[in-house]
N, C-alpha and C. Protein backbone atom coordinates (compact mmCIF):
# COMPACT_ATOMS: atom_id res chain seq x y z
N UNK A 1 0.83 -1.17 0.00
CA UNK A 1 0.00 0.00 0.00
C UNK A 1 0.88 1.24 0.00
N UNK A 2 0.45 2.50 -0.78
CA UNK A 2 1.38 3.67 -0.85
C UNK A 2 0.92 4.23 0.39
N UNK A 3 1.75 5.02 1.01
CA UNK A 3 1.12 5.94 1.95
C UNK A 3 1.61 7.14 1.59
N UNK A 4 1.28 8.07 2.15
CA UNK A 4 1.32 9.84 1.84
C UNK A 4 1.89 10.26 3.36
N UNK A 5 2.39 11.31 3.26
CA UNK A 5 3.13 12.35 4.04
C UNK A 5 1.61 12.36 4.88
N UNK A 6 0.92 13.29 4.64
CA UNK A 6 -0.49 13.08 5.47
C UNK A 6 -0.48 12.46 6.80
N UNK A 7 -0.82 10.71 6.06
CA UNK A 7 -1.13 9.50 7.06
C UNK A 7 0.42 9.55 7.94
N UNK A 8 1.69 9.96 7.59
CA UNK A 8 2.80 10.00 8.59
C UNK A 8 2.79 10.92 9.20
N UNK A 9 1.91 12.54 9.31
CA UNK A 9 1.64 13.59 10.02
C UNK A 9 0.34 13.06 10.78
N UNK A 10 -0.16 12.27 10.49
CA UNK A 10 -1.39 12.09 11.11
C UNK A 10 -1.04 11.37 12.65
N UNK A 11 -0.10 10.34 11.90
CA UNK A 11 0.35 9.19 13.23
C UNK A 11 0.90 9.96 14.07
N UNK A 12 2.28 10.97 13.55
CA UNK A 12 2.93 11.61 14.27
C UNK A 12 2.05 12.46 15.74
N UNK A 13 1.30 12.99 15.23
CA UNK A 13 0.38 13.47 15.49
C UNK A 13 -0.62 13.14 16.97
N UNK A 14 -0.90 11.76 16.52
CA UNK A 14 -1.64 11.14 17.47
C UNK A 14 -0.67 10.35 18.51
N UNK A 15 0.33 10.07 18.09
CA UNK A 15 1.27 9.76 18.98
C UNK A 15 2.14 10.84 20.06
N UNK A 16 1.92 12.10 19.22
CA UNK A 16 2.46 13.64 20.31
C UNK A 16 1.23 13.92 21.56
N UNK A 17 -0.10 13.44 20.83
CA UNK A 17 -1.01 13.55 22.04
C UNK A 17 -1.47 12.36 22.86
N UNK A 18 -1.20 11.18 22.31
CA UNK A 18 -1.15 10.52 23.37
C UNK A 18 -2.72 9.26 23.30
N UNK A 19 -2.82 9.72 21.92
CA UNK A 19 -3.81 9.35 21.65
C UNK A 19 -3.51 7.83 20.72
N UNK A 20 -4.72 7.00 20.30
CA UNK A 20 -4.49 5.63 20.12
C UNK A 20 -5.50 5.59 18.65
N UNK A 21 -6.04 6.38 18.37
CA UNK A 21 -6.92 6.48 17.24
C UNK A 21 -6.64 7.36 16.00
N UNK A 22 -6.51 6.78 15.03
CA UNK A 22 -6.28 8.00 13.37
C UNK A 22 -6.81 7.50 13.08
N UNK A 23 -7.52 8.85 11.97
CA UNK A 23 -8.17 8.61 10.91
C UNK A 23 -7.55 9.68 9.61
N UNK A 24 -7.75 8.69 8.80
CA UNK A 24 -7.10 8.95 7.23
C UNK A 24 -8.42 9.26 6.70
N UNK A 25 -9.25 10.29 6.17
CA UNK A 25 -10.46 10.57 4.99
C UNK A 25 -11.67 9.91 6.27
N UNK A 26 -11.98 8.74 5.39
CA UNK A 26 -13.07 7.95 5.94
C UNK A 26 -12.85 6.74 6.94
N UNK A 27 -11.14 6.58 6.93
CA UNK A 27 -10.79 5.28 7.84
C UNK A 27 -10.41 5.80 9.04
N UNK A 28 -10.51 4.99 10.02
CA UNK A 28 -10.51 5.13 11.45
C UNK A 28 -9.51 3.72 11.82
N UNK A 29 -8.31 3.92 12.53
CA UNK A 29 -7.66 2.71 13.10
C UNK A 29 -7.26 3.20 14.36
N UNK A 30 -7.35 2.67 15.48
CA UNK A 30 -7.62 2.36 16.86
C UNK A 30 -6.25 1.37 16.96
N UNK A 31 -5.19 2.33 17.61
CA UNK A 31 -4.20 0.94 17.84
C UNK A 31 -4.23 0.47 19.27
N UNK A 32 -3.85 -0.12 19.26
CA UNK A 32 -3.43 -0.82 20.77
C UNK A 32 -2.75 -0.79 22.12
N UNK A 33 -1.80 -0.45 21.56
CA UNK A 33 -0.50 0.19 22.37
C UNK A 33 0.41 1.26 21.64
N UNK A 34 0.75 2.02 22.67
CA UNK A 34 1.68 3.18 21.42
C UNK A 34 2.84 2.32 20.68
N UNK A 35 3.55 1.07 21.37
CA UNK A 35 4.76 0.29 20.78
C UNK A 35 3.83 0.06 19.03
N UNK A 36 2.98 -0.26 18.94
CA UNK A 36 1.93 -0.88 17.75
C UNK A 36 1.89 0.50 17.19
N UNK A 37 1.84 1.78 17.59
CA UNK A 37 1.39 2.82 16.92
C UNK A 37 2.88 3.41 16.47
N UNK A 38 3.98 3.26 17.18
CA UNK A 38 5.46 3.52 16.85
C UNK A 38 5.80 2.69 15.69
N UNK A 39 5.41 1.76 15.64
CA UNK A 39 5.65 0.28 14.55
C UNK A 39 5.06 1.03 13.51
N UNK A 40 3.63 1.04 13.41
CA UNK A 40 3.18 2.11 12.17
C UNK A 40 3.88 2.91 11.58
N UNK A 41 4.71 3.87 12.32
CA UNK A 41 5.27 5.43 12.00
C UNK A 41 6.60 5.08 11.06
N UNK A 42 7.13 3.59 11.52
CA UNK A 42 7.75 3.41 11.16
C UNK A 42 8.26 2.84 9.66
N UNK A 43 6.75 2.14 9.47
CA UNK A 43 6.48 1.11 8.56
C UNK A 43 6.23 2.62 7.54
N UNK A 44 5.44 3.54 7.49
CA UNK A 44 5.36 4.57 7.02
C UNK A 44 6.09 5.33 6.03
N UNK A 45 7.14 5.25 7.36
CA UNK A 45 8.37 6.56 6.92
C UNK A 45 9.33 5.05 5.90
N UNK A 46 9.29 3.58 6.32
CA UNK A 46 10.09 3.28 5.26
C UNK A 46 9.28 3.05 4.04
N UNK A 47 8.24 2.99 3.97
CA UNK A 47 7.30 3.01 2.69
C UNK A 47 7.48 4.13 1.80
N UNK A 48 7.86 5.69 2.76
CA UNK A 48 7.66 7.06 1.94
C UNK A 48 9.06 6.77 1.21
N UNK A 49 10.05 6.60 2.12
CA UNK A 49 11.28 6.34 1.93
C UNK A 49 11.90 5.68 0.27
N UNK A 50 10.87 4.69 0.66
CA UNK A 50 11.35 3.25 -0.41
C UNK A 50 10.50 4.06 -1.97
N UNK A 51 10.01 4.60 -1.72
CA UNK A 51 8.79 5.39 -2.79
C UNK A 51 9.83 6.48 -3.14
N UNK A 52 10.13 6.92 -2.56
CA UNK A 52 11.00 8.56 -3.21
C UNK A 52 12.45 7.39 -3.75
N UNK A 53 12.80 6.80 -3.10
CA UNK A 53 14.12 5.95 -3.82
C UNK A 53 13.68 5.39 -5.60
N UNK A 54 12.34 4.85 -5.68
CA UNK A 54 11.68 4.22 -7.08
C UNK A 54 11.64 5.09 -7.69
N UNK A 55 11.23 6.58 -7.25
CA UNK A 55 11.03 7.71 -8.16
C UNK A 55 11.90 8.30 -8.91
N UNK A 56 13.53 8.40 -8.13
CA UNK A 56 14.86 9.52 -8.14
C UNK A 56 14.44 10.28 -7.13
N UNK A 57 13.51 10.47 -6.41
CA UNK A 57 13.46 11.87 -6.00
C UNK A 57 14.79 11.67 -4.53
N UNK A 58 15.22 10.52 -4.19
CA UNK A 58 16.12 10.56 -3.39
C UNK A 58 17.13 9.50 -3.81
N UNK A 59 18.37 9.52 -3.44
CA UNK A 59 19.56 8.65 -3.92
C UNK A 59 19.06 7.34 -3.49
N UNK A 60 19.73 5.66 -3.93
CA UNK A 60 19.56 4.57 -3.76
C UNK A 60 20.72 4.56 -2.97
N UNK A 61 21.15 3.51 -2.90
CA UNK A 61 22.25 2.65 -1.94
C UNK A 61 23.34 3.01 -3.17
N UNK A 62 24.70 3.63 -2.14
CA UNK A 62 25.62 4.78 -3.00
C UNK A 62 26.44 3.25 -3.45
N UNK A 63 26.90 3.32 -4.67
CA UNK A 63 27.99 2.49 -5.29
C UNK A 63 29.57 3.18 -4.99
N UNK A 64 30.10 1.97 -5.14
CA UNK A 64 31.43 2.38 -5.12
C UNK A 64 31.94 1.50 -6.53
N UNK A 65 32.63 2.68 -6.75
CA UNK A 65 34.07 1.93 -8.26
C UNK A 65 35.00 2.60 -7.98
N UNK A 66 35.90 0.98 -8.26
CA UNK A 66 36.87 1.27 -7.79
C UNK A 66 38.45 0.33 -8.97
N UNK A 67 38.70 1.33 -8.76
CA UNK A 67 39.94 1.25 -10.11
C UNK A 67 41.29 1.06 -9.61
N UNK A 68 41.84 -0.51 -9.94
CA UNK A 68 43.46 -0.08 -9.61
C UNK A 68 43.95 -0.63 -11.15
N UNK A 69 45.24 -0.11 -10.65
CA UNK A 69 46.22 0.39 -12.22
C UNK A 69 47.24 -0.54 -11.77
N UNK A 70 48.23 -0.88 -12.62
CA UNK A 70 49.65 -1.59 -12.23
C UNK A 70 50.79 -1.05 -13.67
N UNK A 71 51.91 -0.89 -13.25
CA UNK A 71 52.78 -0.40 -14.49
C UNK A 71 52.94 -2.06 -15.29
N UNK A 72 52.44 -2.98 -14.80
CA UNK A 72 53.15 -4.02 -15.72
C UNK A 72 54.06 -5.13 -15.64
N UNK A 73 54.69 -4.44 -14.64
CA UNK A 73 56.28 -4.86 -14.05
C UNK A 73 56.08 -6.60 -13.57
């Protein structure tokens, strides 16, 4: 599932007040424990993450090349 900046301001959000319930538009999720609602935020931010990496809009996993030379000898 994609998620949006939004639903990661939303969690953020409900997790600054202390609260156990978001709602996205028309959905409503009720978590359990804040550890379950931290797990979310998390799952989130690597979803937005992994989404801007597919796009370009942020670098992938940096390569290295690497070149050695020898005279021959």
């Amino acid at each position: 599932m994609a998620h949006t900046q939004e639903q990661l301001i939303a969690l953020e959000t409900a997790l600054t007040k202390g609260e156990k319930r978001v709602t996205f538009g028309d959905k409503t999720v009720e978590y359990r424990t804040v550890d379950e609602l931290k797990a979310a935020i998390e799952m989130v931010k690597r979803d937005l993450h992994n989404q801007a990496v597919a796009s370009g809009l942020w670098p992938g996993t940096p390569r290295q090349i690497r070149i050695t030379t020898s005279k021959g000898f």
